[in-house]
Protein backbone atom coordinates (compact mmCIF):
# COMPACT_ATOMS: atom_id res chain seq x y z
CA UNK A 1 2.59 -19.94 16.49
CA UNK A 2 5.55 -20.00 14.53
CA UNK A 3 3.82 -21.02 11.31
CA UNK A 4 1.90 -17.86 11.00
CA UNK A 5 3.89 -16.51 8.02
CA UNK A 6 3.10 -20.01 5.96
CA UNK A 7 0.83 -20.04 2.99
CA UNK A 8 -2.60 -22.24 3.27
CA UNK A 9 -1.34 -24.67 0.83
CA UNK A 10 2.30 -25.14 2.78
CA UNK A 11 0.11 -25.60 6.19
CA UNK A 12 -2.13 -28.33 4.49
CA UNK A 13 1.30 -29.82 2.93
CA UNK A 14 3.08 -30.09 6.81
CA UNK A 15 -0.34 -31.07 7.80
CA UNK A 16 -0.32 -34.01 5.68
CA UNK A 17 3.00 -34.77 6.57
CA UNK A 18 1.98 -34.73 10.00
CA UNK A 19 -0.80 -37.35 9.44
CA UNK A 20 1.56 -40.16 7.41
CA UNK A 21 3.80 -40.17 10.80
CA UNK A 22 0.83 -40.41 12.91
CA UNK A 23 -0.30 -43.34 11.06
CA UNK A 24 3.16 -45.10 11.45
CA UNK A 25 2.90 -47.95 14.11
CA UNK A 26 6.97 -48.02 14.69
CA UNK A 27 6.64 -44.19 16.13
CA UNK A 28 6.42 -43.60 19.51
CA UNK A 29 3.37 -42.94 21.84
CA UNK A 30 5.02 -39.64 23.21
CA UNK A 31 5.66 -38.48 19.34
CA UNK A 32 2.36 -39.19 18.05
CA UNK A 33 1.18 -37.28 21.08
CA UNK A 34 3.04 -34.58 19.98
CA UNK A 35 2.41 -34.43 16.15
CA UNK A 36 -1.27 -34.80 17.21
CA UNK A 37 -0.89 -31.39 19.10
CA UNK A 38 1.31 -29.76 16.18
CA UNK A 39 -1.74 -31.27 13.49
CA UNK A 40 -4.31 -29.16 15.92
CA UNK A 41 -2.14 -25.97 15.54
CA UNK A 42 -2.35 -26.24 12.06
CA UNK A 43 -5.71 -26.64 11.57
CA UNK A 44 -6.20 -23.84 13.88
CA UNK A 45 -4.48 -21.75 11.31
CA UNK A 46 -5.67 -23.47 8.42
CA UNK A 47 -9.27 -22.80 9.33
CA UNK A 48 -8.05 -19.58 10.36
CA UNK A 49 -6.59 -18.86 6.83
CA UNK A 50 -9.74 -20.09 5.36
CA UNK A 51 -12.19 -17.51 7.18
CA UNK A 52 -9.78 -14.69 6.22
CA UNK A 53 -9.98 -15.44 2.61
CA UNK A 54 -14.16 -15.79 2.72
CA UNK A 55 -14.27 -12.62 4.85
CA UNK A 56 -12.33 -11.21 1.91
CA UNK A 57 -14.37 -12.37 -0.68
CA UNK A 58 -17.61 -11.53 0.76
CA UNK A 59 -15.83 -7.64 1.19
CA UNK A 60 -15.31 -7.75 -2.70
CA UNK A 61 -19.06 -8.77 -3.31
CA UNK A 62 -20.15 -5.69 -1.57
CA UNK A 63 -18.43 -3.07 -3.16
């Protein structure tokens, strides 16, 4: 995935992005079907991203 390097916050950001062209009704079946797939990448990693950073918290607690 070649967003692996990206913050959470600039994921969410492309996410949204992602979302306001899905919504448009002038764009395209075939790119909507693609910016659907690209959305589910990034929530992959998002959610991803997300369990890192409570893994790492919950380490912290324990010590």
């Amino acid at each position: 995935m070649e967003d692996k390097g990206k913050s959470y916050e600039e994921l969410v950001a492309e996410l949204e992005k992602l979302v306001g062209g899905i919504e448009d009704p002038a764009k395209s079946l075939s790119d909507v079907s693609k910016d659907v797939k690209k959305a589910m990448e990034l929530l992959a990693q998002c959610r991803e991203k997300l369990r890192e950073s409570e893994e790492q918290v919950k380490r912290s607690l324990e010590q």
